[in-house]
N, C-alpha and C. Protein backbone atom coordinates (compact mmCIF):
# COMPACT_ATOMS: atom_id res chain seq x y z
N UNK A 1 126.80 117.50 116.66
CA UNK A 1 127.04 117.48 115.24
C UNK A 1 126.47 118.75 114.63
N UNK A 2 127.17 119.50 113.99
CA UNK A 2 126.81 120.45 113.38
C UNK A 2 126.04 120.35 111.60
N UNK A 3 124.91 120.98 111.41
CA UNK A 3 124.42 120.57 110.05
C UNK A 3 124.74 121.46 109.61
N UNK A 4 125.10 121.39 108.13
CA UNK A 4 125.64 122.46 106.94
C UNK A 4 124.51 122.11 105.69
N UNK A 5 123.90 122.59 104.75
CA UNK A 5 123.31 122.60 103.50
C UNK A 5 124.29 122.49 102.26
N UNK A 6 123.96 121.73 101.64
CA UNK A 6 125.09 121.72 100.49
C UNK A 6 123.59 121.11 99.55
N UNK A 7 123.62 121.76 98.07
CA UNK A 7 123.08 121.48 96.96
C UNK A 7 123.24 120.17 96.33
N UNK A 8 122.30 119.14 96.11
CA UNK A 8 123.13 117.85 94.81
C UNK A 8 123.04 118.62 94.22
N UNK A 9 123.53 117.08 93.42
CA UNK A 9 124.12 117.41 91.53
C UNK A 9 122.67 118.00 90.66
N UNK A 10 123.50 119.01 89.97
CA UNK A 10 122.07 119.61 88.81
C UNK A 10 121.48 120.52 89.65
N UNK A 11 120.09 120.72 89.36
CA UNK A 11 119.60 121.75 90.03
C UNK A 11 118.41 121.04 91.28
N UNK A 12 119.27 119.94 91.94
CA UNK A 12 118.52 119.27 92.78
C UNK A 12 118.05 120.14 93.96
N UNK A 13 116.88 119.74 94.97
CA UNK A 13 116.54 120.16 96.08
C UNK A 13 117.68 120.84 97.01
N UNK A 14 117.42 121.17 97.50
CA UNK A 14 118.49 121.68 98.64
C UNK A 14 118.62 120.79 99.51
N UNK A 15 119.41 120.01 100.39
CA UNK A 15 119.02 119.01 101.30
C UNK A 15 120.38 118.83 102.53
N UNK A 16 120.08 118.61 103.34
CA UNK A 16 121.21 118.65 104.68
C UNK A 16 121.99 117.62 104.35
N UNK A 17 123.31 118.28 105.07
CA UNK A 17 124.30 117.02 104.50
C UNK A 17 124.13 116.47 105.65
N UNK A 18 124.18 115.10 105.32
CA UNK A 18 124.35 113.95 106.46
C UNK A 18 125.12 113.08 106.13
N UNK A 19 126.42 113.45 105.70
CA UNK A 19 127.54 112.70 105.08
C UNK A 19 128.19 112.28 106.99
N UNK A 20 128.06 113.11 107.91
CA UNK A 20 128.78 112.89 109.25
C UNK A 20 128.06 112.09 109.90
N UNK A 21 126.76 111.66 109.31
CA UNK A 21 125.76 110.63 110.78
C UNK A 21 126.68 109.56 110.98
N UNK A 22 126.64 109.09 111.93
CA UNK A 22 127.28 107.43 112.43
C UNK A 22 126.52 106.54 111.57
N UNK A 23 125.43 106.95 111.91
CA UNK A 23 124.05 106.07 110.71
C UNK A 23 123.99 106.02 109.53
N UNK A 24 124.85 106.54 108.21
CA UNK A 24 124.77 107.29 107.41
C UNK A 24 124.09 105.71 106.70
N UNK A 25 124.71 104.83 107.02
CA UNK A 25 124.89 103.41 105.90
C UNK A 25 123.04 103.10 106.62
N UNK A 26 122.01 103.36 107.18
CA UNK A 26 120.90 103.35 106.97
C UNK A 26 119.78 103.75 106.43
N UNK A 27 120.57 105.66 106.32
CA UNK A 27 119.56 105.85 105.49
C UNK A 27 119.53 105.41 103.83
N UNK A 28 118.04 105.81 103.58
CA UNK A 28 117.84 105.43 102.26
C UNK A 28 117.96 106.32 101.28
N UNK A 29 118.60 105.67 100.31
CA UNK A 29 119.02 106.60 99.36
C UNK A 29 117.94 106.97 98.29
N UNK A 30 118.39 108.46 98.10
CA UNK A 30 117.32 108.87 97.01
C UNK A 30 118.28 109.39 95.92
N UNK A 31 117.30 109.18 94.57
CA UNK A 31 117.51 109.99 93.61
C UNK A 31 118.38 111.89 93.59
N UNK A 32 119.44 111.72 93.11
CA UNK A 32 120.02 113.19 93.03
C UNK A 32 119.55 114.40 92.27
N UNK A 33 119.07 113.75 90.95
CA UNK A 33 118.24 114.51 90.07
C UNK A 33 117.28 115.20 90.26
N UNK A 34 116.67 116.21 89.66
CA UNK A 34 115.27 117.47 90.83
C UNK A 34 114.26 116.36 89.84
N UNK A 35 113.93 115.97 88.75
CA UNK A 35 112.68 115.65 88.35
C UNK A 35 112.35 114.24 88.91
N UNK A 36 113.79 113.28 88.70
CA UNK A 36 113.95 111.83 89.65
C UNK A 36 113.51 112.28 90.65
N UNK A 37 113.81 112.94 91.82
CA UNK A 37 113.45 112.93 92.97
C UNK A 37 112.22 112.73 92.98
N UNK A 38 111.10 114.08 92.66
CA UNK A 38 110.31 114.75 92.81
C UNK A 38 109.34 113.03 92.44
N UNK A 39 109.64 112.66 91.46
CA UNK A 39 109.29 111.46 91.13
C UNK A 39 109.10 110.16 92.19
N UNK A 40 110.45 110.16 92.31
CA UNK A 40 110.25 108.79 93.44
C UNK A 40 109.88 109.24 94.58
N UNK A 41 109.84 110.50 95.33
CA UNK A 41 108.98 111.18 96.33
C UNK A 41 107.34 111.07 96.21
N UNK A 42 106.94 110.95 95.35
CA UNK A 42 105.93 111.14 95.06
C UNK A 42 104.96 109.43 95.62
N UNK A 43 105.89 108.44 94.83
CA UNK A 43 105.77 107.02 94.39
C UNK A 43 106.05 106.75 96.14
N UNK A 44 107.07 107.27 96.63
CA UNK A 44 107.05 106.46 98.11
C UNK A 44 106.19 107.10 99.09
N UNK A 45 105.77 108.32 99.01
CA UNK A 45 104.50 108.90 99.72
C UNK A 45 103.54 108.08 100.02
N UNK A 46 103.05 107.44 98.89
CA UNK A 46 101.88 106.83 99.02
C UNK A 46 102.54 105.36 99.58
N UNK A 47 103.37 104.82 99.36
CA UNK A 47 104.14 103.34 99.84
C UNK A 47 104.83 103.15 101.39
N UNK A 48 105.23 104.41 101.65
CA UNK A 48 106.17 104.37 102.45
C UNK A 48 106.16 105.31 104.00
N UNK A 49 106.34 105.30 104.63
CA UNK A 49 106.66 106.41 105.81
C UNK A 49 108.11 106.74 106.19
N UNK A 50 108.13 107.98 106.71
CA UNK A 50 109.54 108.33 107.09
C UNK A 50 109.54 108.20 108.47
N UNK A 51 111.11 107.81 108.60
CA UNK A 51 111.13 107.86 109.94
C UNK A 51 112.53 108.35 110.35
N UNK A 52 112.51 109.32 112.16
CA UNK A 52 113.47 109.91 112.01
C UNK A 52 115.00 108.75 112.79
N UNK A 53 115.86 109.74 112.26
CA UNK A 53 117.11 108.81 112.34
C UNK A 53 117.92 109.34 113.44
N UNK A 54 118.22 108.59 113.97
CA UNK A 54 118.70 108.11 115.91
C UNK A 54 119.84 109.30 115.92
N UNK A 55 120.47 109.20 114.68
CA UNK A 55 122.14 109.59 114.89
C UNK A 55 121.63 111.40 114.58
N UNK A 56 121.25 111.55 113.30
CA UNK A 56 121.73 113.38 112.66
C UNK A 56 120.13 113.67 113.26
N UNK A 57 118.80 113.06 113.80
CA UNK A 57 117.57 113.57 113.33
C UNK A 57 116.56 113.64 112.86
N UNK A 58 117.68 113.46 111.42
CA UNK A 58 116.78 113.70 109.99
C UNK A 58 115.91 112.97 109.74
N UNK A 59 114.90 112.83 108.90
CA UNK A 59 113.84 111.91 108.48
C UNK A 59 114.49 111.46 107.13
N UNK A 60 115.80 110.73 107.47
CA UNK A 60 116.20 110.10 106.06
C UNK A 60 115.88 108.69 105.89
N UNK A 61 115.44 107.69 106.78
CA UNK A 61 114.88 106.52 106.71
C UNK A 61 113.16 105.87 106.32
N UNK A 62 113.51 105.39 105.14
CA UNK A 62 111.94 105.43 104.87
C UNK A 62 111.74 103.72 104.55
N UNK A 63 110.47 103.59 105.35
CA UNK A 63 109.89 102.02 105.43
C UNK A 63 108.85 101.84 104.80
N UNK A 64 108.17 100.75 104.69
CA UNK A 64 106.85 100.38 104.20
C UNK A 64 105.51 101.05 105.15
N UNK A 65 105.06 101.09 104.44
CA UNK A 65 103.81 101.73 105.49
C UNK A 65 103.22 99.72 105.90
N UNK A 66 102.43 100.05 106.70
CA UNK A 66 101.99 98.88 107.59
C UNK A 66 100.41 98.11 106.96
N UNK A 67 99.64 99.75 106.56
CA UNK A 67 98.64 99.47 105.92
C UNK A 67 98.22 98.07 105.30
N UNK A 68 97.50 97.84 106.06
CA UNK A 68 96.20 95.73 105.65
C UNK A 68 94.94 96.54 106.05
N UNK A 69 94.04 96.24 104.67
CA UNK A 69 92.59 96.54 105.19
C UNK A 69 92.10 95.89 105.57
N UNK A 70 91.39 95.44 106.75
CA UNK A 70 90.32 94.24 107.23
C UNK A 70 89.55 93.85 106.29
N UNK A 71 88.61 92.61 106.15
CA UNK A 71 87.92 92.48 105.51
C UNK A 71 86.49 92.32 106.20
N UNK A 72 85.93 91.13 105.79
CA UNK A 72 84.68 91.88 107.04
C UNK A 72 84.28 90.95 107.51
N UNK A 73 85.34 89.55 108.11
CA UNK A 73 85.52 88.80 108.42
C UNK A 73 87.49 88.55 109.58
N UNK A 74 88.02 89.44 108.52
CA UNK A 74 89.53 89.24 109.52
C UNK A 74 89.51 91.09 109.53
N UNK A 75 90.69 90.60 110.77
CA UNK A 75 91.30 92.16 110.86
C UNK A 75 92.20 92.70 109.84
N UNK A 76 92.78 94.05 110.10
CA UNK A 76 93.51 94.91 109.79
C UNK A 76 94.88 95.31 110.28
N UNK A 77 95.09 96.08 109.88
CA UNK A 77 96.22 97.19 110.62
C UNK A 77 96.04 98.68 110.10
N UNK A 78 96.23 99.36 110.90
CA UNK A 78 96.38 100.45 110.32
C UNK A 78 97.43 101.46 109.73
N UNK A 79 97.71 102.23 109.20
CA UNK A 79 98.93 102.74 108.84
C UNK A 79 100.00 103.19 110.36
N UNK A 80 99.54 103.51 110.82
CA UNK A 80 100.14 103.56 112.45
C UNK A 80 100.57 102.40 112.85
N UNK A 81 100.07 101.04 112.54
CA UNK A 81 100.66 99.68 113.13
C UNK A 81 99.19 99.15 113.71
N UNK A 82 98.84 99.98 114.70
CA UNK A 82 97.70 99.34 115.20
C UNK A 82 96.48 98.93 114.82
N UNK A 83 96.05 97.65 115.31
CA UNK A 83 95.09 96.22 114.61
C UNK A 83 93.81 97.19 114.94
N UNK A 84 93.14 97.30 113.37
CA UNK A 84 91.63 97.19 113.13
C UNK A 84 90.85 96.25 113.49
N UNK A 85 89.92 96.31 113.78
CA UNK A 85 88.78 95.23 114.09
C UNK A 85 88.44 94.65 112.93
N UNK A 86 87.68 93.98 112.43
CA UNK A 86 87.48 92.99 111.19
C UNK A 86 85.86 93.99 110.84
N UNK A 87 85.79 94.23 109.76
CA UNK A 87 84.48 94.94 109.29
C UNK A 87 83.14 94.75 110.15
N UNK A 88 83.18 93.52 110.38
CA UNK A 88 81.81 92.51 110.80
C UNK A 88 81.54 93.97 112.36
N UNK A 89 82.69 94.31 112.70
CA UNK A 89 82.49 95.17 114.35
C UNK A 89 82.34 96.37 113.97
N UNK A 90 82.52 96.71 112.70
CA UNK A 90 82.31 98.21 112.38
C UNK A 90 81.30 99.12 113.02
N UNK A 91 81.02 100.23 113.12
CA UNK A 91 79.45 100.81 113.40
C UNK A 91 78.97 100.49 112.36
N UNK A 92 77.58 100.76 112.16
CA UNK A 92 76.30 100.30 111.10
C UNK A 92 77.39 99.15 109.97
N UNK A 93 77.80 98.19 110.72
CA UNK A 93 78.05 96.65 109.88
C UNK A 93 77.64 96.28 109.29
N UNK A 94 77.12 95.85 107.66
CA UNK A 94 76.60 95.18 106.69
C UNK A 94 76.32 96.42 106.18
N UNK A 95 76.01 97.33 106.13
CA UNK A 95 75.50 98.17 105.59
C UNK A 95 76.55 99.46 104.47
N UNK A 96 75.65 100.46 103.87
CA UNK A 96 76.09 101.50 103.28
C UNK A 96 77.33 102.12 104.24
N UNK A 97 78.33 102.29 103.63
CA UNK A 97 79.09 103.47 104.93
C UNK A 97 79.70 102.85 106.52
N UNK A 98 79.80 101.79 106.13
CA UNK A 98 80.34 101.65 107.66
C UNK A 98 82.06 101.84 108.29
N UNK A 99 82.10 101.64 109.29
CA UNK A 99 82.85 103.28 109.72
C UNK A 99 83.80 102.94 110.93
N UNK A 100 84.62 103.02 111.18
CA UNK A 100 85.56 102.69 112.12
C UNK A 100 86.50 103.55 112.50
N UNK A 101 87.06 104.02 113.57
CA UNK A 101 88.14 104.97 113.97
C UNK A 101 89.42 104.09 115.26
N UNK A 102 90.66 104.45 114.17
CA UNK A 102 91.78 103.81 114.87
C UNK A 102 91.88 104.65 116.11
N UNK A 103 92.00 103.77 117.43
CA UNK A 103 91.43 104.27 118.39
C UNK A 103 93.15 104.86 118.92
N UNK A 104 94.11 104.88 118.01
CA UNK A 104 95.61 105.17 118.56
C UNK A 104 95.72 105.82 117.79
N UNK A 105 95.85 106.43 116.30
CA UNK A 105 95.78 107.38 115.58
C UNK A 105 94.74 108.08 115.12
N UNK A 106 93.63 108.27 115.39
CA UNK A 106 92.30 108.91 115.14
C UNK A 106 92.26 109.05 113.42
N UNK A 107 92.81 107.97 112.57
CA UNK A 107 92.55 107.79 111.26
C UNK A 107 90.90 107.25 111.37
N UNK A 108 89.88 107.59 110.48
CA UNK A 108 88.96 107.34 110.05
C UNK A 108 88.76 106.38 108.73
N UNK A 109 87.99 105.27 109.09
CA UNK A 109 87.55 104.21 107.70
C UNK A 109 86.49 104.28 107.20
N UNK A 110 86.17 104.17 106.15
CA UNK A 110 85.17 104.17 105.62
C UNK A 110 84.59 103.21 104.56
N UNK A 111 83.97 101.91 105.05
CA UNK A 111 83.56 100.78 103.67
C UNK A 111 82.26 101.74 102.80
N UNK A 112 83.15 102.24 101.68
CA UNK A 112 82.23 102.86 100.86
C UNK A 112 81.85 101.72 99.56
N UNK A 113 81.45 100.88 99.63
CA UNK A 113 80.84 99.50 99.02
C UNK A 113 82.23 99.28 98.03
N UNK A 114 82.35 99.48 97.17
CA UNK A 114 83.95 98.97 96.50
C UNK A 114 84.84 99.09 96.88
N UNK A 115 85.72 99.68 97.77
CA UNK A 115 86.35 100.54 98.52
C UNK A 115 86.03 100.57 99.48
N UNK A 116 87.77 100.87 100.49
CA UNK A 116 87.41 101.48 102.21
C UNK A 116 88.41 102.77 101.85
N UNK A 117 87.43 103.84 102.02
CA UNK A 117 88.13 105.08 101.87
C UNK A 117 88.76 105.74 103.79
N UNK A 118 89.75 106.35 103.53
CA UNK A 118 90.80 106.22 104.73
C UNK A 118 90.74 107.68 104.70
N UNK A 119 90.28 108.61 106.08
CA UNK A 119 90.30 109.80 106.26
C UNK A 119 91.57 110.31 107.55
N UNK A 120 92.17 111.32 107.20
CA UNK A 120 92.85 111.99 108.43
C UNK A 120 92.31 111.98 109.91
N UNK A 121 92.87 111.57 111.01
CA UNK A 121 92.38 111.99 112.16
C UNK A 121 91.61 113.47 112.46
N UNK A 122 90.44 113.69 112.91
CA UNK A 122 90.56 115.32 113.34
C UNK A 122 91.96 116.26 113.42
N UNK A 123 92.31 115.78 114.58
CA UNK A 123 93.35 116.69 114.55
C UNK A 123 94.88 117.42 112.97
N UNK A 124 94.76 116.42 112.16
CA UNK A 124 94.88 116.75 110.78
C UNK A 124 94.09 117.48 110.12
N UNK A 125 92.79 117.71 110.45
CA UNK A 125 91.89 118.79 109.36
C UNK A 125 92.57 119.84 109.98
């Protein structure tokens, strides 16, 4: 399959046509508009993950992210899919700062007492 660039409507993004995928009726549709887009791009970043599509490639399929924070009694998941341990197994448990690393995506947790703040794997810095 050959890819071509064609402009949407207005002064939208530039974006690959994938009018030829076999798949076309999966991906998800976005906004045509440049400020809509930029908008609901923004809103599914934080909601959603992309994933790429079987037929053209592209990363036009976008899902829920998986994300459940443990509590400190049940488990988790992590944005990757894979099950957190329940707080109670954390390193330094009960305490200030305790700390966990998804042992399949090297995402970092952090129970910062109101909040579990969620850091990039190393290899992301």
């Amino acid at each position: 399959m050959t890819r071509s660039m064609s402009i949407c409507s207005g002064d939208g993004p530039i974006v690959p046509d994938d009018s030829d995928c076999e798949y076309n009726h999966i991906h998800t549709p976005s906004p045509k508009e440049y400020l809509a887009w930029h908008a609901w791009a923004e809103k599914m970043q934080k909601t959603h993950r992309k994933e790429k599509c079987p037929g053209c490639g592209l990363y036009k399929i976008v899902v829920p992210k998986t994300l459940k924070m443990p509590t400190f009694d049940k488990p988790g998941t992590c944005e990757c899919g894979h099950e957190l341990p329940p707080q109670s197994e954390w390193n330094d448990a009960g305490r200030d700062w305790a700390n966990i690393e998804c042992s399949q995506c090297g995402k970092y947790y952090v129970d910062e007492d109101v909040y579990i703040a969620m850091y990039p794997s190393k290899e992301e810095e």
